[in-house]
C-alpha atoms as a PDB file:
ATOM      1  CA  UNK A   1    -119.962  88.740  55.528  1.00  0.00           C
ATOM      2  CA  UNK A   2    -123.216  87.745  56.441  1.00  0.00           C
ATOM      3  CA  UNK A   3    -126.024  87.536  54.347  1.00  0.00           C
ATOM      4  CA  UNK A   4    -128.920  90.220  54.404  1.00  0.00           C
ATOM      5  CA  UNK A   5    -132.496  88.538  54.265  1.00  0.00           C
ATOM      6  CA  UNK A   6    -134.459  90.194  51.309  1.00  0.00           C
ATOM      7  CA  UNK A   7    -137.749  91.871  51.258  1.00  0.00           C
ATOM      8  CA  UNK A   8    -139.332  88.776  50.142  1.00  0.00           C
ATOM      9  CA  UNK A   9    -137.701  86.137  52.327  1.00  0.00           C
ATOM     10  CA  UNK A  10    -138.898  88.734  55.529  1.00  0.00           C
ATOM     11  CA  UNK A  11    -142.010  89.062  53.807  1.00  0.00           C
ATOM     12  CA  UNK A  12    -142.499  84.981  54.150  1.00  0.00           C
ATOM     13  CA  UNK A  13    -141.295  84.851  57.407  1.00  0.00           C
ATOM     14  CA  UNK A  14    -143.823  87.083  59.376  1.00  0.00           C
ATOM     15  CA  UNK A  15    -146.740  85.035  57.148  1.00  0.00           C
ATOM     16  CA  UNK A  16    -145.583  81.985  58.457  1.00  0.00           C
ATOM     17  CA  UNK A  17    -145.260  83.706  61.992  1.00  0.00           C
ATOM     18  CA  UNK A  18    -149.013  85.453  61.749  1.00  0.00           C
ATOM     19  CA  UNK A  19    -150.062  82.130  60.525  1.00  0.00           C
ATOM     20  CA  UNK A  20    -148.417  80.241  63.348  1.00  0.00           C
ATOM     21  CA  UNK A  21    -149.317  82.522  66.307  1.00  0.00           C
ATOM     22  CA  UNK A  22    -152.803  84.682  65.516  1.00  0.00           C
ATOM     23  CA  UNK A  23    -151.607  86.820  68.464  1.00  0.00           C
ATOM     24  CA  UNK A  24    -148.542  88.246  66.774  1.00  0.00           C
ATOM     25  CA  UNK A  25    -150.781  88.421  63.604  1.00  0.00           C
ATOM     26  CA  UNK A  26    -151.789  91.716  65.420  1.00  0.00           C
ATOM     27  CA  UNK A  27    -148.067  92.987  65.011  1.00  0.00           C
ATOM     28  CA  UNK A  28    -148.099  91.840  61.502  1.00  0.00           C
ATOM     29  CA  UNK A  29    -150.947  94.027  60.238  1.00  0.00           C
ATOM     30  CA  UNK A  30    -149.555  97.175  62.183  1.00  0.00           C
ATOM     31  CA  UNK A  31    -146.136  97.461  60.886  1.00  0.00           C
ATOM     32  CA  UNK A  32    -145.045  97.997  57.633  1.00  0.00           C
ATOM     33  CA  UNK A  33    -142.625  95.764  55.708  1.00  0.00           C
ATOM     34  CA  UNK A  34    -139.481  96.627  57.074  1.00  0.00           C
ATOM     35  CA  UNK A  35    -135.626  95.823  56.347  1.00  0.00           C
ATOM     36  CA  UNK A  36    -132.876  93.756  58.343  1.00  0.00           C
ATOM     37  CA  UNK A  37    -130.846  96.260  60.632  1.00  0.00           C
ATOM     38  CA  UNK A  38    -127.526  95.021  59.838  1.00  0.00           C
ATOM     39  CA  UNK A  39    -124.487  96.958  61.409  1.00  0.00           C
ATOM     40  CA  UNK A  40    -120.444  95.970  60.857  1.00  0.00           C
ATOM     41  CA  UNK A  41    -119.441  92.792  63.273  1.00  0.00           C
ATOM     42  CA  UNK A  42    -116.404  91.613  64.620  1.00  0.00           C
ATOM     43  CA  UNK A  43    -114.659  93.396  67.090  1.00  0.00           C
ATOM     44  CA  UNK A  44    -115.170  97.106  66.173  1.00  0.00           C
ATOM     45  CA  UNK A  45    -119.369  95.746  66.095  1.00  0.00           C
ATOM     46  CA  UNK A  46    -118.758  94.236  69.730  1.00  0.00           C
ATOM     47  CA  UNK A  47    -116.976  97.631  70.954  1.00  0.00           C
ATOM     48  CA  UNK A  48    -119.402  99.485  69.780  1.00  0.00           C
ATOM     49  CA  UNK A  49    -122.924  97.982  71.072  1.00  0.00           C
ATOM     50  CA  UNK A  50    -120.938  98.393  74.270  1.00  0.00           C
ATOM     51  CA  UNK A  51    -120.095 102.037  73.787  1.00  0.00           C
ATOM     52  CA  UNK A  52    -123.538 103.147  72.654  1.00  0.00           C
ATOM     53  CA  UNK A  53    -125.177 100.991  75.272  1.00  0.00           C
ATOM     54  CA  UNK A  54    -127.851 103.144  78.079  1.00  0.00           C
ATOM     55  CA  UNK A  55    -127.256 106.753  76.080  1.00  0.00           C
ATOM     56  CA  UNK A  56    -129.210 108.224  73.495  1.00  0.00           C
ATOM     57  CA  UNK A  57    -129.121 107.595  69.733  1.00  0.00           C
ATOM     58  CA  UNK A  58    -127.723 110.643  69.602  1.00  0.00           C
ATOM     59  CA  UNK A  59    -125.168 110.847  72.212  1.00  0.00           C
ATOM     60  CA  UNK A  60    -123.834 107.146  71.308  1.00  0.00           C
ATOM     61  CA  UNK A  61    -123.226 108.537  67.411  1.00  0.00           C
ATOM     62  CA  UNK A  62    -121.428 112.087  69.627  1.00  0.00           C
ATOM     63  CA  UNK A  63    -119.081 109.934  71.497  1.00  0.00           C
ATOM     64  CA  UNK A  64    -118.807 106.893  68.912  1.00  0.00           C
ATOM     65  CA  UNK A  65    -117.321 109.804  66.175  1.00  0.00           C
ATOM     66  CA  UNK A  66    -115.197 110.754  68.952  1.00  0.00           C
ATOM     67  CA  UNK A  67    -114.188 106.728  69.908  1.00  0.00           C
ATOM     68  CA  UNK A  68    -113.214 106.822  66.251  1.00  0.00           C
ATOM     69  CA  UNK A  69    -111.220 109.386  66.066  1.00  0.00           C
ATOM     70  CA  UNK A  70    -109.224 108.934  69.358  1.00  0.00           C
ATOM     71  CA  UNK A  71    -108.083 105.298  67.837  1.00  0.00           C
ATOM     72  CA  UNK A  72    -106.779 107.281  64.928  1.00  0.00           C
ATOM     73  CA  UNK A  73    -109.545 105.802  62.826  1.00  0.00           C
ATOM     74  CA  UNK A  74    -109.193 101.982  63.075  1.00  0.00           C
ATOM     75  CA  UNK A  75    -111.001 100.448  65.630  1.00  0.00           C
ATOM     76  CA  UNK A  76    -109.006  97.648  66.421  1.00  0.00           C
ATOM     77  CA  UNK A  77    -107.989  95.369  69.466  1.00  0.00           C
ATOM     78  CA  UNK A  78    -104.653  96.666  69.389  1.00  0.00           C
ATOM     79  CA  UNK A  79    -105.766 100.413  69.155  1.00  0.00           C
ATOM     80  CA  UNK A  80    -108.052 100.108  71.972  1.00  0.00           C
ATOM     81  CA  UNK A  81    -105.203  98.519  74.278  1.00  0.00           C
ATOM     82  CA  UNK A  82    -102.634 101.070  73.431  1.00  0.00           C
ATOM     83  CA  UNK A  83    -104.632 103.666  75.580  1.00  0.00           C
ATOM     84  CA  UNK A  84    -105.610 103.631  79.055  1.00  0.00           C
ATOM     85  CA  UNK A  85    -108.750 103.597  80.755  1.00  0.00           C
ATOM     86  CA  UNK A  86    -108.526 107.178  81.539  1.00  0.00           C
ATOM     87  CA  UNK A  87    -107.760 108.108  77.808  1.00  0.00           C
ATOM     88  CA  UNK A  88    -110.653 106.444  76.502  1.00  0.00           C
ATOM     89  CA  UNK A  89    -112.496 107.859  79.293  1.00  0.00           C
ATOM     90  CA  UNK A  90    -111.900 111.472  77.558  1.00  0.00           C
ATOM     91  CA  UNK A  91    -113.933 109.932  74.287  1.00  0.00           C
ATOM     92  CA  UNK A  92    -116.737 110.225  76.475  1.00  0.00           C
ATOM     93  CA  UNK A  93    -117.130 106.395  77.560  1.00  0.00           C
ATOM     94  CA  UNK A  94    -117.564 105.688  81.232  1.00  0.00           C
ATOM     95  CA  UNK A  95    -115.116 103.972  83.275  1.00  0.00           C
ATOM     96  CA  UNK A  96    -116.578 100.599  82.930  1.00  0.00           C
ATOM     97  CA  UNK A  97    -117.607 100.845  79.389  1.00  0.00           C
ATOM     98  CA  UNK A  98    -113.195 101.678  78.512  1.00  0.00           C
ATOM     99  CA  UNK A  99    -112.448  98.697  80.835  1.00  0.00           C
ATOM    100  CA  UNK A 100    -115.081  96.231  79.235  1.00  0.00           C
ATOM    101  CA  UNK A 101    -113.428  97.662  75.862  1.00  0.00           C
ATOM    102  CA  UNK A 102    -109.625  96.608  77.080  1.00  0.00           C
ATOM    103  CA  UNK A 103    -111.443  92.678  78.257  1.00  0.00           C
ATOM    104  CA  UNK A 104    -113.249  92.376  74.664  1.00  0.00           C
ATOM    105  CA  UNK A 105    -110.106  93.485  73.165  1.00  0.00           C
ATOM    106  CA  UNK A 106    -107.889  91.157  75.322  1.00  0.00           C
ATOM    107  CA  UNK A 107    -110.306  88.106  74.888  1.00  0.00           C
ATOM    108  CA  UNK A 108    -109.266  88.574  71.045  1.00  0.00           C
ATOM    109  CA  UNK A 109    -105.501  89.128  71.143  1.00  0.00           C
ATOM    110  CA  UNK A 110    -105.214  85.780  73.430  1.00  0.00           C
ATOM    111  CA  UNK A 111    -107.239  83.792  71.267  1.00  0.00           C
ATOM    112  CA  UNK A 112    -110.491  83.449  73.703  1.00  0.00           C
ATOM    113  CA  UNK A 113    -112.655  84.747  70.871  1.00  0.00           C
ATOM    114  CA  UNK A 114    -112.349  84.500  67.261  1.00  0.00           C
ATOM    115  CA  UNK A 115    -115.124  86.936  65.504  1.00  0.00           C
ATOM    116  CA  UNK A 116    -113.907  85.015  62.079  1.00  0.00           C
ATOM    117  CA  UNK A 117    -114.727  81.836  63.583  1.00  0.00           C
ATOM    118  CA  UNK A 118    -118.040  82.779  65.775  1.00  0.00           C
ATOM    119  CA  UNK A 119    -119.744  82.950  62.476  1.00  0.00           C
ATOM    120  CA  UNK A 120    -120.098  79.380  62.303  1.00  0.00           C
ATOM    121  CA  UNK A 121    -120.865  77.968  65.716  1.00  0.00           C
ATOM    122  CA  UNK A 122    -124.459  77.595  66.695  1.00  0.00           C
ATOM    123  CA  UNK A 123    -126.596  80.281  67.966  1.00  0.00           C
ATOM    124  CA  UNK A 124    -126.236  78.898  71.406  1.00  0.00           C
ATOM    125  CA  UNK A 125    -122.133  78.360  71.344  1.00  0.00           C
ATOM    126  CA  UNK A 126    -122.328  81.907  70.112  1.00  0.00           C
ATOM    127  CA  UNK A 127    -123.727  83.075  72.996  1.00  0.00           C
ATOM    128  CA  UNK A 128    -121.596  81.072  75.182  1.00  0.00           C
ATOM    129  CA  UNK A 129    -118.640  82.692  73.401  1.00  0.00           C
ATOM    130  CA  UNK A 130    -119.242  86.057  73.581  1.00  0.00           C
ATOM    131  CA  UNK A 131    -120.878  86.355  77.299  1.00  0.00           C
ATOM    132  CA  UNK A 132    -117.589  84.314  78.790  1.00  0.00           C
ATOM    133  CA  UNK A 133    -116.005  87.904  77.518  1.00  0.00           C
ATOM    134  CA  UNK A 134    -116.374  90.095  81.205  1.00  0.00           C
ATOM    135  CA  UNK A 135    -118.832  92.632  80.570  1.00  0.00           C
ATOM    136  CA  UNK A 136    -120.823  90.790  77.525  1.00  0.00           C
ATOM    137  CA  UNK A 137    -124.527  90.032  78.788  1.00  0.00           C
ATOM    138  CA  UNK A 138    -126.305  87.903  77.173  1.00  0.00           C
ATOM    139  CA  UNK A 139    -128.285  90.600  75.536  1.00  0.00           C
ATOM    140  CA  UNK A 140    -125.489  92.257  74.353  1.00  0.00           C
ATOM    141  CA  UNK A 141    -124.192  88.849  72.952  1.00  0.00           C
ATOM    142  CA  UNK A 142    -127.988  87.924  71.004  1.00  0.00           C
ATOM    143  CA  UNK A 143    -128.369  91.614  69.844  1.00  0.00           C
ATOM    144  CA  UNK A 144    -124.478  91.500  68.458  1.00  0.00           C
ATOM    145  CA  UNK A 145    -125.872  87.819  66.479  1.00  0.00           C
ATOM    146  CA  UNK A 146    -128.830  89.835  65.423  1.00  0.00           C
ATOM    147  CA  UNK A 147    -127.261  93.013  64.206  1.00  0.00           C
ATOM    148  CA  UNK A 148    -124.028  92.193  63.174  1.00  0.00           C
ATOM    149  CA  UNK A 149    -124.097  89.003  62.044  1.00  0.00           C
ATOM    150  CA  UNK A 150    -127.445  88.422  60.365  1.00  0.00           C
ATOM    151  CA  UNK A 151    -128.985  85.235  62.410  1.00  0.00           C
ATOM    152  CA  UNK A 152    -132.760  85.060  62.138  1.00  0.00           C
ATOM    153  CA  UNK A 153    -133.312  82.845  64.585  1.00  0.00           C
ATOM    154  CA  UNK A 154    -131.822  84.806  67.700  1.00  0.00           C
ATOM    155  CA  UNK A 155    -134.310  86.323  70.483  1.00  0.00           C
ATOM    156  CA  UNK A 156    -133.365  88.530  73.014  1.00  0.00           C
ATOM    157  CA  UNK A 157    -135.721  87.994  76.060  1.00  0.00           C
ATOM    158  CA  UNK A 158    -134.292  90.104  78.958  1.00  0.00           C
ATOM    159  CA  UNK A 159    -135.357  93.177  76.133  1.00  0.00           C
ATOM    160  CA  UNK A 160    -137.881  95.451  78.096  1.00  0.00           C
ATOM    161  CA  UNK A 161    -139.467  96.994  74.779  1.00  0.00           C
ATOM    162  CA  UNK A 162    -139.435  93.271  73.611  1.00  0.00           C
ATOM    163  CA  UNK A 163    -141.494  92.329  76.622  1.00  0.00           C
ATOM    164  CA  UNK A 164    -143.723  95.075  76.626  1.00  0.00           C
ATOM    165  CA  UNK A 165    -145.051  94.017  73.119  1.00  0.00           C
ATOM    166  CA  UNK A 166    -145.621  90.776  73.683  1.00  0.00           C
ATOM    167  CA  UNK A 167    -147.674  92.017  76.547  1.00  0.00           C
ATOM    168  CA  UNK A 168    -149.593  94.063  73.953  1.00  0.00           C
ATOM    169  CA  UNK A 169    -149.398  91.147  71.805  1.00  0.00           C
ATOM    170  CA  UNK A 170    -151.004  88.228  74.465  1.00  0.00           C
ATOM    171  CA  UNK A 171    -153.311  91.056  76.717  1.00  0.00           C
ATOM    172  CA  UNK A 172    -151.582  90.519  79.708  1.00  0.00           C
ATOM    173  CA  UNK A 173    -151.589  92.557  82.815  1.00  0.00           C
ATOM    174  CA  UNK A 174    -147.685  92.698  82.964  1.00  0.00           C
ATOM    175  CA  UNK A 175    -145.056  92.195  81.240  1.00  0.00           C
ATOM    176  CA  UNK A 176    -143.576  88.830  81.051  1.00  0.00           C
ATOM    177  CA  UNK A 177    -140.557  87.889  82.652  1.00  0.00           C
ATOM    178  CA  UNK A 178    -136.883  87.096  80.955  1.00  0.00           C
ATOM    179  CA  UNK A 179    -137.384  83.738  81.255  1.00  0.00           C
ATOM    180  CA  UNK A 180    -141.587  83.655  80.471  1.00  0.00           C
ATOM    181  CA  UNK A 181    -140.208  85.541  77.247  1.00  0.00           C
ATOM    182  CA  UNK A 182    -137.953  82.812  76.210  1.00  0.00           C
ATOM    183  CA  UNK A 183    -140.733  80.210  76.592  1.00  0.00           C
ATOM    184  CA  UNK A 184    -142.664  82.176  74.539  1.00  0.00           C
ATOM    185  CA  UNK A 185    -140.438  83.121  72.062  1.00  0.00           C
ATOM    186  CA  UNK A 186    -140.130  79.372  71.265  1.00  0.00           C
ATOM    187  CA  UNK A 187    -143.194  79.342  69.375  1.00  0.00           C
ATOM    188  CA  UNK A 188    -141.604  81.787  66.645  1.00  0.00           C
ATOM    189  CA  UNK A 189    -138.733  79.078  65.822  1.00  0.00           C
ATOM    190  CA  UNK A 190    -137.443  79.382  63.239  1.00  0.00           C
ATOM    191  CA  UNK A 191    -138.157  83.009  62.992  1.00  0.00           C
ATOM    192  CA  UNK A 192    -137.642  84.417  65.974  1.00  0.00           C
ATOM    193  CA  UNK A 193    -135.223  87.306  65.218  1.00  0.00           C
ATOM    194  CA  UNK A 194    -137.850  88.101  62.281  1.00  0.00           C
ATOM    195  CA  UNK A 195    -140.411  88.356  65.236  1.00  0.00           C
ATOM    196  CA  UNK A 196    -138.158  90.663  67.467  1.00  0.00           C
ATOM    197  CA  UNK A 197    -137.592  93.079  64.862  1.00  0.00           C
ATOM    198  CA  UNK A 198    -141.901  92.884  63.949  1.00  0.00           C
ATOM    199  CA  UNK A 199    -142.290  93.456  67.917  1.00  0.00           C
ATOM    200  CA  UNK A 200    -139.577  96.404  68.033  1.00  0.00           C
ATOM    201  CA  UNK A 201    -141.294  97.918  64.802  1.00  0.00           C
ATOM    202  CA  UNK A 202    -144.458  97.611  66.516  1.00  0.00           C
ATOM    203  CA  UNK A 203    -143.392  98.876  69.966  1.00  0.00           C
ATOM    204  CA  UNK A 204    -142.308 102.286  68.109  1.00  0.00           C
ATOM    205  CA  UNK A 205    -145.050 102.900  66.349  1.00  0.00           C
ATOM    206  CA  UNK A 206    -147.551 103.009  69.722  1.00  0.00           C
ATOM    207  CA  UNK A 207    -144.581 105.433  71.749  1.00  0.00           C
ATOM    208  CA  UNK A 208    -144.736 107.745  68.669  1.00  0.00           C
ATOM    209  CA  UNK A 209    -148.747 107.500  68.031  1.00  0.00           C
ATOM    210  CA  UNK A 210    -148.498 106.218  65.072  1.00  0.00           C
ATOM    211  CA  UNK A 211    -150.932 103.097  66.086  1.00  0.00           C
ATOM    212  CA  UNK A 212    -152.728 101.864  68.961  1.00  0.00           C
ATOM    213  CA  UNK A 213    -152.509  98.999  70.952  1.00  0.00           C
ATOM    214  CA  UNK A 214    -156.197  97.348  70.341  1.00  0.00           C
ATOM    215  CA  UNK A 215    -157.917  95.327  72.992  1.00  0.00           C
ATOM    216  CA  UNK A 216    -156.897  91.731  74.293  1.00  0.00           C
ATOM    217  CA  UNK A 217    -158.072  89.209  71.565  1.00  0.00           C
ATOM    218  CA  UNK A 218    -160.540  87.143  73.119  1.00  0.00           C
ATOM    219  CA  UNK A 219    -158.125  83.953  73.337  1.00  0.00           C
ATOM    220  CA  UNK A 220    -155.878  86.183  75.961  1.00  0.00           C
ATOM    221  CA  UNK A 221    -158.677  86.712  78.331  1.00  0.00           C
ATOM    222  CA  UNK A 222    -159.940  83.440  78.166  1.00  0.00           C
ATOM    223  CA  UNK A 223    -156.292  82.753  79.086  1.00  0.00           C
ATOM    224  CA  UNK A 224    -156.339  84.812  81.891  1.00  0.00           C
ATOM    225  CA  UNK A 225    -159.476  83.950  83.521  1.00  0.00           C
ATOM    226  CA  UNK A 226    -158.542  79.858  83.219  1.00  0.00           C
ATOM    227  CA  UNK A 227    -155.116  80.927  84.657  1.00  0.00           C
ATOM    228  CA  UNK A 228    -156.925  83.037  87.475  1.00  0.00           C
ATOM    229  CA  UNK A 229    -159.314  79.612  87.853  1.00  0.00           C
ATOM    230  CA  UNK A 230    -156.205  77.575  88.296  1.00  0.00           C
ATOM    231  CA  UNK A 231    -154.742  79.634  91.025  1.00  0.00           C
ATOM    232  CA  UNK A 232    -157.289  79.875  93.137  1.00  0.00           C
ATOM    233  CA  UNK A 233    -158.178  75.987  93.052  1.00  0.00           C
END
């Protein structure tokens, strides 16, 4: 099982981020101390991000109980193979979601992914592992290294609410691209999970009012107007 980062080892992370990057400092003194979200891994972990995937909180728990209970109550490879698309399909997953469940399961019952054994390759292997699985992104693969197995060093750019706080967090005029997010997630090594759970924490707190997103620091617009200078030479 993977270890749970404590209160104070999160606590010295986001110092040494605020310290490191002034502009995610801004996150830092919004949101309170929070804990790690850590959810079961494995296989059942991987089935599930997929099942509760583009619903509600509330309608992924609904048809999650019901997932559950449909397998007889052990979410296993096996289980999930022994019905057919159209079964699963009456636990309230789509089509695609019950035949991505029947390629993770496969991948695991012919040896193409071990969940005992993805615990110790690298972050990057990881992610090579899982997304080779058809219908694993790689945001579902970082989130799953996030959530279910505890890494603090995993960032997923392609995360819209991820991307909208950094453009909070650097006063830009949109938000940055996938790719721009990776670059500058690179700058929060080796915290950059701890910095993706500080930008989700702060990202809810402005869509429920519960702070505001001040204006640029001054460092952003300077950035701006010397990028603005640049493209117009």
């Amino acid at each position: 099982m993977p270890l749970v980062p404590s209160p104070p080892d999160l606590a010295a992370a986001r110092a040494a981020l605020a310290v490191a990057d002034p502009r995610l400092a801004r996150a830092d003194a919004a949101v309170p101390p929070f804990a790690w979200r850590l959810r079961p891994g494995g296989f059942e972990g991987l089935f599930r991000m997929i099942v509760e995937q583009q619903v509600s909180v509330a309608a992924a728990a609904a048809i999650w109980a019901r997932t559950v209970a449909g397998l007889g109550g052990a979410v296993t490879p096996e289980a999930v193979l022994a019905r057919d698309v159209e079964t699963l399909r009456s636990f309230g997953l789509s089509g695609q979601k019950a035949r991505y469940g029947h390629e993770i399961a496969r991948a695991q019952v012919e040896g193409r992914i071990d969940f005992d054994h993805l615990e110790r390759l690298g972050d990057d292997a990881a992610v090579a592992a899982l997304t080779a699985i058809k219908g694993v992104g790689r945001w579902t693969a970082e989130t799953f290294l996030m959530f279910c197995e505890g890494r603090l060093d995993v960032f997923p750019g392609g995360d819209v609410a991820l991307q909208e706080a950094m453009r909070w967090a650097d006063g830009l005029d949109a938000r940055p691209t996938e790719k721009a997010a990776y670059l500058r997630a690179e700058a929060w090594r080796p915290h950059r999970g701890v910095a993706a759970h500080l930008l989700w924490g702060w990202y809810g707190m402005v869509r429920r009012g519960e702070t505001a997103v001040e204006a640029a620091p001054p460092q952003a617009v300077e950035r701006r107007e010397r990028d603005g200078r640049r493209q117009a030479t």
